[in-house]
N, C-alpha and C. Protein backbone atom coordinates (compact mmCIF):
# COMPACT_ATOMS: atom_id res chain seq x y z
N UNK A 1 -3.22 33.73 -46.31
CA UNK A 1 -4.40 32.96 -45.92
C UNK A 1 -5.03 33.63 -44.69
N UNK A 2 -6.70 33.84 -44.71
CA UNK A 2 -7.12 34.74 -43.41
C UNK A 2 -7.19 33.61 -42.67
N UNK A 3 -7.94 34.05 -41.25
CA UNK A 3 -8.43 33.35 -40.31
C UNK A 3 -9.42 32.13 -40.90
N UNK A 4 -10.57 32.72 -41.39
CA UNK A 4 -11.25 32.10 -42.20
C UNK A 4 -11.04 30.58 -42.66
N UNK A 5 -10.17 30.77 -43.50
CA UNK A 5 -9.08 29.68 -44.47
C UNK A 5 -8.89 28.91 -43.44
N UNK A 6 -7.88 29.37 -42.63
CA UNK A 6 -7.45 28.51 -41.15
C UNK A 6 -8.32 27.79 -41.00
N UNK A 7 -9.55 28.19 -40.07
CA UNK A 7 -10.54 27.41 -39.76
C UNK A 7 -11.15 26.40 -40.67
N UNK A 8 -11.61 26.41 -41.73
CA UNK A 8 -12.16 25.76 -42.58
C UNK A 8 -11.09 24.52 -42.76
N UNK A 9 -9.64 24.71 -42.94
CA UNK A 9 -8.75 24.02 -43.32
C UNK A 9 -8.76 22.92 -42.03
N UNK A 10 -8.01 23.56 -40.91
CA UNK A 10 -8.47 22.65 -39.54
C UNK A 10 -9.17 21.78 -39.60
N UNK A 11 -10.44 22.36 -39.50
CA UNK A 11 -11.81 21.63 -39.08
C UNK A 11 -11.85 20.37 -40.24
N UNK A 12 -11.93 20.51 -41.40
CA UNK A 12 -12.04 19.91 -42.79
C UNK A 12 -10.55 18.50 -42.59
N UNK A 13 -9.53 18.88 -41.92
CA UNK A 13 -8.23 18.41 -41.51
C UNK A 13 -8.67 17.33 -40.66
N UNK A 14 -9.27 17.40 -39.90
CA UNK A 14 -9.88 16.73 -38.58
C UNK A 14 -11.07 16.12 -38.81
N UNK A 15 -11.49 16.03 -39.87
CA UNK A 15 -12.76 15.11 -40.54
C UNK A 15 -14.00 15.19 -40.21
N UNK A 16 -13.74 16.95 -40.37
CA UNK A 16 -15.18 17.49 -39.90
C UNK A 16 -15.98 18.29 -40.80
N UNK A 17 -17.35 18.07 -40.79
CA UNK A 17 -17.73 19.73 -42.06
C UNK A 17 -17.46 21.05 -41.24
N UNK A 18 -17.52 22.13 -41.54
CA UNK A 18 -17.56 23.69 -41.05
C UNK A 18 -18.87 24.10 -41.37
N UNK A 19 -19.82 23.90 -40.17
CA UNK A 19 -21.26 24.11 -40.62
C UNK A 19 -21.44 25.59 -40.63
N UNK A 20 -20.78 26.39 -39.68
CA UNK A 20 -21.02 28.03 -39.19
C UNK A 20 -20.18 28.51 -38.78
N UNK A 21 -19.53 29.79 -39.09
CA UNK A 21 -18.31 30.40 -38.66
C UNK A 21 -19.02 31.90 -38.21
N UNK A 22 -18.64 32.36 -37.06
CA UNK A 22 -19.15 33.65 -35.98
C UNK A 22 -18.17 34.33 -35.75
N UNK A 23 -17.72 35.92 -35.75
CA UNK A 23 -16.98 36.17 -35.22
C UNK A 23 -17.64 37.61 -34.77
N UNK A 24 -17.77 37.57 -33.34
CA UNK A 24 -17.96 38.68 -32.84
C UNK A 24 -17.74 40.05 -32.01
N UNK A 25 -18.00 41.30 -31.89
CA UNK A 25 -16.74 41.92 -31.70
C UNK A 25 -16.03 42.45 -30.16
N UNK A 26 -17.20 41.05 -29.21
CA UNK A 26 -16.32 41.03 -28.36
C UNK A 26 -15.12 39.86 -28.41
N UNK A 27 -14.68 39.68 -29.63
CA UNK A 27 -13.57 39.04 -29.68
C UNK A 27 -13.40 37.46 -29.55
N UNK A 28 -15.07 37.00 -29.42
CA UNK A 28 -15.74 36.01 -29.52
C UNK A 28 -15.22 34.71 -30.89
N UNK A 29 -15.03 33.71 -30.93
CA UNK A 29 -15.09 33.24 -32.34
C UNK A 29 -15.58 31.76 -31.99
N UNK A 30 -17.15 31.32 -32.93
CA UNK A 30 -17.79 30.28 -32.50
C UNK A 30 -17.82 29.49 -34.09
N UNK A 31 -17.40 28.54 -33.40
CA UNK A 31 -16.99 27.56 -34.96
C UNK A 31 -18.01 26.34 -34.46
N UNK A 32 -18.52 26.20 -35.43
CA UNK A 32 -19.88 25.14 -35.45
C UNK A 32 -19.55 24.15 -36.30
N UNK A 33 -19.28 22.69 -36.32
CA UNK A 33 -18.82 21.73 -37.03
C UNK A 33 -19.84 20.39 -36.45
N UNK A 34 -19.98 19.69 -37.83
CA UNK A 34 -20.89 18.52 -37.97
C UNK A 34 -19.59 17.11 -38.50
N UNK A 35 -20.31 16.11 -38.52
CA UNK A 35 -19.93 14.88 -38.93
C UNK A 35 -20.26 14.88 -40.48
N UNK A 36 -19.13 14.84 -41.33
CA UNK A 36 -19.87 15.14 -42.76
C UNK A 36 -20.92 13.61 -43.39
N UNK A 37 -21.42 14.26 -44.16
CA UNK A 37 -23.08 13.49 -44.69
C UNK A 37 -22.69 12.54 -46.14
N UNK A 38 -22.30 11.47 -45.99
CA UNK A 38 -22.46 11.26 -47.97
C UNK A 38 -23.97 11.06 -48.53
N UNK A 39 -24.49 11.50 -49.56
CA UNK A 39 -25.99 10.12 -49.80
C UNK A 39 -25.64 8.91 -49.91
N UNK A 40 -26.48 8.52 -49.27
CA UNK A 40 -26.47 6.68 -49.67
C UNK A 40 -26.68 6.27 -51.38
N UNK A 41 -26.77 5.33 -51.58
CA UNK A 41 -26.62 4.75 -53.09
C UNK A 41 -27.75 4.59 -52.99
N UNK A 42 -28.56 4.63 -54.50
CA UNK A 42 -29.74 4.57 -55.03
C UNK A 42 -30.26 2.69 -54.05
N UNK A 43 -31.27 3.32 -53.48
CA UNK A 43 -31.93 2.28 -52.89
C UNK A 43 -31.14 1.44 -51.63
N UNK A 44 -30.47 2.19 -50.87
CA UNK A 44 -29.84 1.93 -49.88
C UNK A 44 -30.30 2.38 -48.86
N UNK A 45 -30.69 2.44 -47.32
CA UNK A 45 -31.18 2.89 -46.54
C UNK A 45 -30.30 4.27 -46.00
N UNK A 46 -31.11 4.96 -45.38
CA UNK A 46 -30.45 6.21 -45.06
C UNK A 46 -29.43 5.46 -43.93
N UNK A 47 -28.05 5.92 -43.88
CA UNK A 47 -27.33 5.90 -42.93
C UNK A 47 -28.07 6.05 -41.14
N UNK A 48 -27.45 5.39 -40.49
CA UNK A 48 -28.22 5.58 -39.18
C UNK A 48 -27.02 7.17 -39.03
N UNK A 49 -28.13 8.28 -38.15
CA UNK A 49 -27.69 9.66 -37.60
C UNK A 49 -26.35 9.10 -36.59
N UNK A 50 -25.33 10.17 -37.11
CA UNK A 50 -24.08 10.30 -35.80
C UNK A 50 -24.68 11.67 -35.62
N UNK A 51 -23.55 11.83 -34.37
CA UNK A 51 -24.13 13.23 -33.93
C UNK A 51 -22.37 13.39 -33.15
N UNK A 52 -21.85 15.02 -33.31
CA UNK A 52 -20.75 15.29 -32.65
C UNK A 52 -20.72 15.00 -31.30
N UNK A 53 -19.61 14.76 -30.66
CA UNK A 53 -19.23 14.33 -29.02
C UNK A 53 -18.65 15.54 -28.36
N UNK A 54 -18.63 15.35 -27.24
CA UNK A 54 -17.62 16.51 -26.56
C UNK A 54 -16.32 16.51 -26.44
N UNK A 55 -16.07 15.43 -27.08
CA UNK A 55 -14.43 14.81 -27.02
C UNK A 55 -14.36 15.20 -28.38
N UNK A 56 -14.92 14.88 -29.43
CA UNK A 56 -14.72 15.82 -31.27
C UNK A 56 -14.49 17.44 -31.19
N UNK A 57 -15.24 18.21 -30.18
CA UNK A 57 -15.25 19.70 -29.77
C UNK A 57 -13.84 19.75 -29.32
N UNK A 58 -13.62 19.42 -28.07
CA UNK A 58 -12.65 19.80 -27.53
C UNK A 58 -11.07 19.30 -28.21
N UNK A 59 -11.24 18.55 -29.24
CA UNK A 59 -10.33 17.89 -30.44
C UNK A 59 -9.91 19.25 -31.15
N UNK A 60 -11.08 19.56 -31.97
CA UNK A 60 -11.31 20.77 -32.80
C UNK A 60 -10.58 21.93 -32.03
N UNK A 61 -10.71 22.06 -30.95
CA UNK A 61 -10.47 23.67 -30.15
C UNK A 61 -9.59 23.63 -29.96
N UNK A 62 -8.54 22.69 -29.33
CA UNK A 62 -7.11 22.69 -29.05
C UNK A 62 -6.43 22.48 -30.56
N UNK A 63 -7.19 22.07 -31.71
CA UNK A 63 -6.37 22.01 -32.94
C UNK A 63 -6.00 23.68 -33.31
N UNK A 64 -7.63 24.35 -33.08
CA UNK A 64 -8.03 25.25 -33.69
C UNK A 64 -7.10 26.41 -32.85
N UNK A 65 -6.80 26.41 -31.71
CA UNK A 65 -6.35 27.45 -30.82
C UNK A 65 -4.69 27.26 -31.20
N UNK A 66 -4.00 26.17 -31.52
CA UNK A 66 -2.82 26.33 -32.23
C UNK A 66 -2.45 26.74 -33.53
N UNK A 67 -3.66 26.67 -34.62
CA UNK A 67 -3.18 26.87 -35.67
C UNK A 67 -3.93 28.33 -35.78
N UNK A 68 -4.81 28.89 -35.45
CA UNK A 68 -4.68 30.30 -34.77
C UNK A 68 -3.83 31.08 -33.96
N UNK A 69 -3.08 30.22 -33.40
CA UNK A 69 -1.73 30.93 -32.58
C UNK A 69 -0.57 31.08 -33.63
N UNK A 70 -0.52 30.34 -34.20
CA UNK A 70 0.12 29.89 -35.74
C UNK A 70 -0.09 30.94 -36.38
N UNK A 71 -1.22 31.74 -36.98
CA UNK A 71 -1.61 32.36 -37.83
C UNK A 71 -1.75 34.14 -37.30
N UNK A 72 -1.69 34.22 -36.42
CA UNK A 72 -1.85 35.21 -35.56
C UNK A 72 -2.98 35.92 -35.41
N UNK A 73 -3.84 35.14 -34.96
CA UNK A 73 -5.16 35.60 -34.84
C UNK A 73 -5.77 35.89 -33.62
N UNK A 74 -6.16 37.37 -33.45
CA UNK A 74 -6.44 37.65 -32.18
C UNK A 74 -8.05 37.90 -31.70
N UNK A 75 -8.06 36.88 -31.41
CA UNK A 75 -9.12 36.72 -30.68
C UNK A 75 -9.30 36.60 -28.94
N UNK A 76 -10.50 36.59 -28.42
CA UNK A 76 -10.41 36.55 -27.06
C UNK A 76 -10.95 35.43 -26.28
N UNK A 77 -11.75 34.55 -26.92
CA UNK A 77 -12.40 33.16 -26.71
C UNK A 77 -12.85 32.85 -27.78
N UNK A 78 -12.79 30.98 -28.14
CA UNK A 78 -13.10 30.04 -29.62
C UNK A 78 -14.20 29.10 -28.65
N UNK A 79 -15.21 29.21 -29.15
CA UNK A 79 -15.86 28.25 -28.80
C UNK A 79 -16.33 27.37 -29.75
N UNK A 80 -16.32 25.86 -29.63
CA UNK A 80 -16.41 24.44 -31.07
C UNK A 80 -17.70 24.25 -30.56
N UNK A 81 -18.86 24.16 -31.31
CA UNK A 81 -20.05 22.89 -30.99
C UNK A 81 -20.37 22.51 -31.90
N UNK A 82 -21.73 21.73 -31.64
CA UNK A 82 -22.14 21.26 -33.06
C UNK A 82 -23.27 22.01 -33.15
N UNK A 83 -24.23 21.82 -34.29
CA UNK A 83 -25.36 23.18 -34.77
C UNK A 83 -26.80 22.40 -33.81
N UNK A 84 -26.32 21.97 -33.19
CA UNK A 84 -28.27 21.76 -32.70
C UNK A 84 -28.95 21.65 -33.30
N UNK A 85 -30.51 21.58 -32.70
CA UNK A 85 -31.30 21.51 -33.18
C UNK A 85 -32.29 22.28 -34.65
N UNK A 86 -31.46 23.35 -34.06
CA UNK A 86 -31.89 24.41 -35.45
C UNK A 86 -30.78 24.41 -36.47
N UNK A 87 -30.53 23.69 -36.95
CA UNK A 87 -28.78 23.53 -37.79
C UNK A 87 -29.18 24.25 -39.20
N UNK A 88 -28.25 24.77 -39.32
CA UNK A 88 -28.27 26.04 -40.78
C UNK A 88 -28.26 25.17 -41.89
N UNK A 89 -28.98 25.12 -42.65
CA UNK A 89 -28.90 24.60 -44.21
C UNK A 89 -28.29 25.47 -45.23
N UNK A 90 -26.57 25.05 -45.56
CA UNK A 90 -26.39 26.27 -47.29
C UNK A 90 -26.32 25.66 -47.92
N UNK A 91 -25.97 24.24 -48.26
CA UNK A 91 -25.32 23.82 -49.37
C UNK A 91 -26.32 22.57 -49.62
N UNK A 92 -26.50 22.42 -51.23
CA UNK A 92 -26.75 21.04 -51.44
C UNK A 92 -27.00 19.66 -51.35
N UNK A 93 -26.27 19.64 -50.30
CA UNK A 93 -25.79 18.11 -49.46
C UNK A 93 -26.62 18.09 -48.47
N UNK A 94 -26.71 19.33 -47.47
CA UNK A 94 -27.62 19.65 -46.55
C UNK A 94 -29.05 19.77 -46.79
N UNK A 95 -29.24 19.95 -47.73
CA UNK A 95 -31.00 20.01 -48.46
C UNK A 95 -31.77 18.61 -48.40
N UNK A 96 -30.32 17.88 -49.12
CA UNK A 96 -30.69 16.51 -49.38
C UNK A 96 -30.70 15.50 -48.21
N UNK A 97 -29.26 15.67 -47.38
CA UNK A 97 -29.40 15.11 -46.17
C UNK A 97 -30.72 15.38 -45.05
N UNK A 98 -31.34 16.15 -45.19
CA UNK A 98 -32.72 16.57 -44.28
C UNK A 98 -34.19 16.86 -44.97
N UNK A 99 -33.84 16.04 -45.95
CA UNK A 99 -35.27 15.87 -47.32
C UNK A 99 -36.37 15.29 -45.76
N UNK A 100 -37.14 15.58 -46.09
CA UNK A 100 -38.14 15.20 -45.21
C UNK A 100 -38.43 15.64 -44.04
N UNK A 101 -37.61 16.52 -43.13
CA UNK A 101 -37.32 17.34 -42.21
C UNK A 101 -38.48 18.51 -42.06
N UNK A 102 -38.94 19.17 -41.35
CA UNK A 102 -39.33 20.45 -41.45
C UNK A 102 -38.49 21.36 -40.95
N UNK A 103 -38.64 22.33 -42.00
CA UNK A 103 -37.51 23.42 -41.97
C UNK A 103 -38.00 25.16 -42.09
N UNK A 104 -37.31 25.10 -41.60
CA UNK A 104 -37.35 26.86 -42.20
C UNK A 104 -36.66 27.84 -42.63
N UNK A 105 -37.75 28.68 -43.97
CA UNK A 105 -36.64 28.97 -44.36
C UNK A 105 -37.23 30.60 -44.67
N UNK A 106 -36.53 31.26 -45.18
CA UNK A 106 -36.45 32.93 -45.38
C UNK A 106 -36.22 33.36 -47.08
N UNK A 107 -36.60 33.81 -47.86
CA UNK A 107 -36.68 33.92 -49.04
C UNK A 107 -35.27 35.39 -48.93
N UNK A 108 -34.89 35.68 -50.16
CA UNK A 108 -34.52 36.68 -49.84
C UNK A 108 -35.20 38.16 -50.68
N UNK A 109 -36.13 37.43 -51.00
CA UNK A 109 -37.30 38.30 -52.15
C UNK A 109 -38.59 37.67 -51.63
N UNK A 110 -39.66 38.96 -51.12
CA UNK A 110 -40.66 38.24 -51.11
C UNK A 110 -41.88 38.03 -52.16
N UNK A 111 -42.75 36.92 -51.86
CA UNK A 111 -42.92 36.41 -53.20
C UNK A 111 -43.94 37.30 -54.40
N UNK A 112 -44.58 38.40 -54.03
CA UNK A 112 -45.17 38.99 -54.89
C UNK A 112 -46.41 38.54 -54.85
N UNK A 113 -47.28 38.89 -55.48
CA UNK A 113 -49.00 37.89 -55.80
C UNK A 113 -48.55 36.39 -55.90
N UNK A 114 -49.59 35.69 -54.93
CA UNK A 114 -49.44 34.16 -55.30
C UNK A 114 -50.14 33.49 -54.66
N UNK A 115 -51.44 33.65 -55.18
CA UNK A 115 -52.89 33.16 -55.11
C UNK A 115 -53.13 33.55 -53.06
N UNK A 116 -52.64 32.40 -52.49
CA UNK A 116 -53.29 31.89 -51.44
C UNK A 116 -52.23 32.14 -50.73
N UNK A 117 -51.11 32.87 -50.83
CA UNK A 117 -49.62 33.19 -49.84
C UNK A 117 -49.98 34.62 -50.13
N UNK A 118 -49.38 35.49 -49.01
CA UNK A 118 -49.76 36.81 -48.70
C UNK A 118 -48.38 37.62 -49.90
N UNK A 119 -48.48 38.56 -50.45
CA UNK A 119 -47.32 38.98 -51.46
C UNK A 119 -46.10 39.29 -50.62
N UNK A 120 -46.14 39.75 -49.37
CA UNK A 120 -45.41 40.25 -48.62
C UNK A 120 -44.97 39.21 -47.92
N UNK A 121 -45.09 38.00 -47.74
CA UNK A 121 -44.74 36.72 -46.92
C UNK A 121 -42.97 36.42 -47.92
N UNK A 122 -42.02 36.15 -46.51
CA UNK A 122 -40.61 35.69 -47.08
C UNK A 122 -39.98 34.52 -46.69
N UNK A 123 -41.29 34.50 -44.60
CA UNK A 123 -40.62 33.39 -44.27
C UNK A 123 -41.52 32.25 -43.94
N UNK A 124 -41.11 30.84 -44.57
CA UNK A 124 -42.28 29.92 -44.55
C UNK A 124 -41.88 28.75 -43.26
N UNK A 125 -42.34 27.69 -42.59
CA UNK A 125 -42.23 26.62 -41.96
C UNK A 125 -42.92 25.60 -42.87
N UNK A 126 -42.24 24.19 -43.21
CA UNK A 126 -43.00 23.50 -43.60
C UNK A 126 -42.24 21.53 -43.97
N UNK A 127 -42.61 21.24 -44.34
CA UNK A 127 -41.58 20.04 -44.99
C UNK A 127 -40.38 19.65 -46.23
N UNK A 128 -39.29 20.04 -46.45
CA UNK A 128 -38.91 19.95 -46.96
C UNK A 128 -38.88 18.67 -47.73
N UNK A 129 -38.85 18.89 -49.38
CA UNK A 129 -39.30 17.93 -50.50
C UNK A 129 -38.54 18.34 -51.91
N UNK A 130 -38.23 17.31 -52.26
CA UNK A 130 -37.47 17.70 -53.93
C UNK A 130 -38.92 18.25 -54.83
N UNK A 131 -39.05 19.05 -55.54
CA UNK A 131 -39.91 19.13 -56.13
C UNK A 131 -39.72 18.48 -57.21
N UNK A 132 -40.89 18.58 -58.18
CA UNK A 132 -41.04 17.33 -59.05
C UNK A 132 -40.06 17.69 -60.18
N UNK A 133 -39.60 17.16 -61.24
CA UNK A 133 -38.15 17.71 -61.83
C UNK A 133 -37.10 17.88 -61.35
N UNK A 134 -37.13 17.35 -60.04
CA UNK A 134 -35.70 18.33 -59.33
C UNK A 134 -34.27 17.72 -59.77
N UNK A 135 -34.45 16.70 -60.42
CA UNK A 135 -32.97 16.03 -61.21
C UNK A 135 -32.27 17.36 -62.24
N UNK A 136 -33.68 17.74 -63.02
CA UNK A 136 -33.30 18.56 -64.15
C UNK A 136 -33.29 20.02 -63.44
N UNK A 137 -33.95 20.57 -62.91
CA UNK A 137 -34.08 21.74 -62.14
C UNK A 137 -33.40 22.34 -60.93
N UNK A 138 -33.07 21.14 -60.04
CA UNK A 138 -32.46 21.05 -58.70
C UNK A 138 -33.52 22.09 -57.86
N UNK A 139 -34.74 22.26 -58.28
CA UNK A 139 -35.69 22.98 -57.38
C UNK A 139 -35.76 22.33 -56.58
N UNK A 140 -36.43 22.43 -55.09
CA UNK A 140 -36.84 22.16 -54.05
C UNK A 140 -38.56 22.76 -53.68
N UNK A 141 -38.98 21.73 -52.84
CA UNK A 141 -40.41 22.87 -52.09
C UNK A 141 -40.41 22.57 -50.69
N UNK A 142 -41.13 23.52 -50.31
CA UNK A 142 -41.69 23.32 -48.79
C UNK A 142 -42.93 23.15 -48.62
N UNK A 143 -43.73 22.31 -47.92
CA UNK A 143 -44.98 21.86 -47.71
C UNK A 143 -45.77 22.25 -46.18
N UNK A 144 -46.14 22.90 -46.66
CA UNK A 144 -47.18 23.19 -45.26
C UNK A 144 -48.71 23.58 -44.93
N UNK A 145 -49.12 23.63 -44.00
CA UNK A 145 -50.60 24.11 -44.18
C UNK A 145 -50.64 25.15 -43.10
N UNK A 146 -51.55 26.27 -43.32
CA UNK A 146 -51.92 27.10 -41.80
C UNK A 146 -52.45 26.84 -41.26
N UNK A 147 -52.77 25.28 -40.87
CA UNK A 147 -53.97 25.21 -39.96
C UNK A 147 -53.29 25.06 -38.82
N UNK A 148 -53.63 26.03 -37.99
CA UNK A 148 -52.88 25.59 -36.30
C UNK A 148 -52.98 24.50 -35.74
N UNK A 149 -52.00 24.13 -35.39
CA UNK A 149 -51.40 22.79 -34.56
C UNK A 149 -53.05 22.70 -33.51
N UNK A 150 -53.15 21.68 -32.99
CA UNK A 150 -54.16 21.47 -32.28
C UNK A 150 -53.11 21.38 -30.51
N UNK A 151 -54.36 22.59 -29.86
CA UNK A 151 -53.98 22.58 -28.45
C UNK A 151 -53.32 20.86 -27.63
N UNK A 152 -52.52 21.05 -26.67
CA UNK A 152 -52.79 19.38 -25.79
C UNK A 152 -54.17 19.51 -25.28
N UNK A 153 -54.47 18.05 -25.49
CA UNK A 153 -55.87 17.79 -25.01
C UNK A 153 -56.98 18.46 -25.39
N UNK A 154 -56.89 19.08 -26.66
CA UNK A 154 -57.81 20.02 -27.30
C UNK A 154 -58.67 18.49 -28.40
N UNK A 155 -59.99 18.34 -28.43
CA UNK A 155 -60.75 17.52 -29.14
C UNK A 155 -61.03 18.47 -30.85
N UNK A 156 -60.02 17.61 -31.62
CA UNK A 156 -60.61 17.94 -33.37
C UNK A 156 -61.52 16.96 -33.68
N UNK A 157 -62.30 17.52 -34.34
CA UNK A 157 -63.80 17.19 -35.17
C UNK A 157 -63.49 16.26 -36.52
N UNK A 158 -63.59 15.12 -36.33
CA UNK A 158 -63.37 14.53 -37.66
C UNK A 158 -64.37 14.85 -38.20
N UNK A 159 -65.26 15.35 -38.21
CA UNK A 159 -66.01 16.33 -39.66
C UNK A 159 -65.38 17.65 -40.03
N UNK A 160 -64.60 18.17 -39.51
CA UNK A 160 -63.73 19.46 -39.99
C UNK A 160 -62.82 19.09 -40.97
N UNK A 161 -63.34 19.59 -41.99
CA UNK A 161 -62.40 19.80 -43.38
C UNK A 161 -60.90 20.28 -42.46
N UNK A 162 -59.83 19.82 -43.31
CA UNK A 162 -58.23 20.22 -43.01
C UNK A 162 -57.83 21.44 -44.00
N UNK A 163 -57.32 22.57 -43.42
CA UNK A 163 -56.58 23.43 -44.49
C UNK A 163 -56.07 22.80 -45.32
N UNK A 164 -56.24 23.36 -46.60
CA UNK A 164 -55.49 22.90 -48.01
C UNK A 164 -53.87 22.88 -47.44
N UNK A 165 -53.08 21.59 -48.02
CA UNK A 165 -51.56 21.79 -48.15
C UNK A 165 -51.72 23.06 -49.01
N UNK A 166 -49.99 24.02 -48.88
CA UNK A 166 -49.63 24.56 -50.12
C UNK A 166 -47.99 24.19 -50.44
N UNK A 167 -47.56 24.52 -51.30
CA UNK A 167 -46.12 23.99 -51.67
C UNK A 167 -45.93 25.46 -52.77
N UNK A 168 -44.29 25.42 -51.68
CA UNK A 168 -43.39 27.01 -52.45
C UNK A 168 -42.35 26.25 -52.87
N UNK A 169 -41.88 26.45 -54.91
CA UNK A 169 -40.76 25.77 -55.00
C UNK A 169 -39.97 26.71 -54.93
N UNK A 170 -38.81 26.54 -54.69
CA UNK A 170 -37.55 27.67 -54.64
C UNK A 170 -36.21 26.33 -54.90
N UNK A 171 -35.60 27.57 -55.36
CA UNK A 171 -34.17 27.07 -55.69
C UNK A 171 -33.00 27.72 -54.48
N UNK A 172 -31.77 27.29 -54.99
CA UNK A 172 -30.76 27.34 -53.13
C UNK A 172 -30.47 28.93 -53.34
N UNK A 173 -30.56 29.41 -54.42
CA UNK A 173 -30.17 31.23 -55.22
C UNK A 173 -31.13 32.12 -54.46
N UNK A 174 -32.88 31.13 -54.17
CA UNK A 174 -33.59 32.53 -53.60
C UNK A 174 -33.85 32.34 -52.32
N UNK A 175 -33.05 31.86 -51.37
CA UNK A 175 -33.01 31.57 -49.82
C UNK A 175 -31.88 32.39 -49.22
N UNK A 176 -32.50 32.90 -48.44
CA UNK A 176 -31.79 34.28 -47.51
C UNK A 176 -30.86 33.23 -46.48
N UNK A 177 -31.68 32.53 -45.93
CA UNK A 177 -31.79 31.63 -45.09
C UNK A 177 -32.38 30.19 -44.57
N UNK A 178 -31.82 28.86 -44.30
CA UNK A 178 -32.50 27.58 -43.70
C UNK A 178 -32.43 27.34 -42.97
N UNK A 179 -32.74 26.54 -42.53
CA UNK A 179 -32.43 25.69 -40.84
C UNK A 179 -33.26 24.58 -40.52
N UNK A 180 -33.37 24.02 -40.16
CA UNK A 180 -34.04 23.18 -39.50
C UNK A 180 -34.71 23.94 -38.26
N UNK A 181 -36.12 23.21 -38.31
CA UNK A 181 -37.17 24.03 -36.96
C UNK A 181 -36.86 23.55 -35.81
N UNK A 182 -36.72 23.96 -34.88
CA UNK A 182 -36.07 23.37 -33.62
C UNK A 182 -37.72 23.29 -32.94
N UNK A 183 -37.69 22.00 -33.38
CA UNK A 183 -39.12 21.33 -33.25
C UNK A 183 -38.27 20.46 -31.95
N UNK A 184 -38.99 20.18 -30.34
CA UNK A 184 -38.36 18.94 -29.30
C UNK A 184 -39.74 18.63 -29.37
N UNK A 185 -39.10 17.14 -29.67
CA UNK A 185 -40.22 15.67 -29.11
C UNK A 185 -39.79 14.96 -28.25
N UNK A 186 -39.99 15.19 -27.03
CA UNK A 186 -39.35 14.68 -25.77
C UNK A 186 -39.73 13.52 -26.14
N UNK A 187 -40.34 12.39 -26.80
CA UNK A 187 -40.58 11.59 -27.30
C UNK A 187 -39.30 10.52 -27.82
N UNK A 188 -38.38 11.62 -28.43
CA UNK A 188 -37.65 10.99 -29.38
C UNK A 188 -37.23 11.24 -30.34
N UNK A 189 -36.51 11.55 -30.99
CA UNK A 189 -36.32 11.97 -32.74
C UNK A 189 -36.45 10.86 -33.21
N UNK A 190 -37.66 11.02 -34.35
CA UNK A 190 -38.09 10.15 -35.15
C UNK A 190 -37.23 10.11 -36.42
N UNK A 191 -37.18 9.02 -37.46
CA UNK A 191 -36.60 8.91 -38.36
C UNK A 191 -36.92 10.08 -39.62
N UNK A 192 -35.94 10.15 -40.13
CA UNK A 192 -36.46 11.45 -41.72
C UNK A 192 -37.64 10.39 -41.77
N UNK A 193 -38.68 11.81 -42.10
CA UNK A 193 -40.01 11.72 -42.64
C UNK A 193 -40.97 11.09 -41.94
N UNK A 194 -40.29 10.50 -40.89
CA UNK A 194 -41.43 10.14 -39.57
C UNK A 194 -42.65 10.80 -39.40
């Protein structure tokens, strides 16, 4: 069993997901773990957000630094957090858990001719959305427009037409990369789809 295994096993042990595993070659190793997500039941409200503690981290690290001592893994510092604000999207669960979110994401092919997107464009910002079929398809889209954000205190023209939305569907096969936009609203985090 590698290091790898270890970690995943731990973390997963301790009733955590393994959002991101780092290992770098100053001997670095940064393990990124979340509170795992179920969906709610058809017509149930979304779960209210947990969010990891510093007491769950430092749980994880003293688990993690024995069963790495265990395993003989040489490293030179483990650091536990949770993924912030920009949190990596790979799997399924994560798509769905942040439906409504704006995200970003990285194609790993870019898209070729397509009308009103540049052929050479891979990486988009926008709202994440099941696309229509997505029971039968499991496609996804992202929703966005180019119209630049409006300055603070900048006056828009309610006679100014709005850039057209556009919507890219993709499936989880042609994403290089996700995340969530590390969008701060000193405001507050608003609810999905706020």
């Amino acid at each position: 069993m590698g290091w790898q295994d270890t970690v995943a096993q731990t973390v997963a042990g301790l009733g955590f997901d393994l959002v991101d595993l780092e290992r770098s070659a100053g001997g670095l190793l940064r393990v990124t773990i979340d509170l795992p997500w179920t969906p709610p039941e058809a017509g149930q409200p979304l779960p209210t957000e947990q969010f990891v503690t510093v007491e769950d981290c430092e749980r994880v690290t003293r688990q993690l630094q024995y069963a790495l001592e265990v395993e003989g893994t040489d490293y030179r510092r483990l650091e536990v957090g949770s993924p912030g604000i920009d949190r990596p999207l790979r799997h399924e669960n994560d798509f769905r858990r942040f439906e409504g979110q704006v995200v970003d994401i990285t194609l790993k092919a870019a898209l070729g001719a397509n009308g009103a997107v540049a052929a050479n464009r891979k990486k988009f910002r926008g709202t994440l959305e099941r696309a229509e079929g997505w029971a039968q398809t499991g496609q996804w889209q992202i929703v966005w427009s180019d119209e630049p954000p409006p300055k603070p205190g900048q006056r828009v023209s309610k006679k100014r037409e709005a850039a057209p939305l556009q919507a890219l569907g993709f499936t989880l096969d042609e994403i290089a990369q996700a995340r969530l936009a590390p969008i701060v609203n000193f405001k507050g985090r608003g609810a999905p789809g706020a």
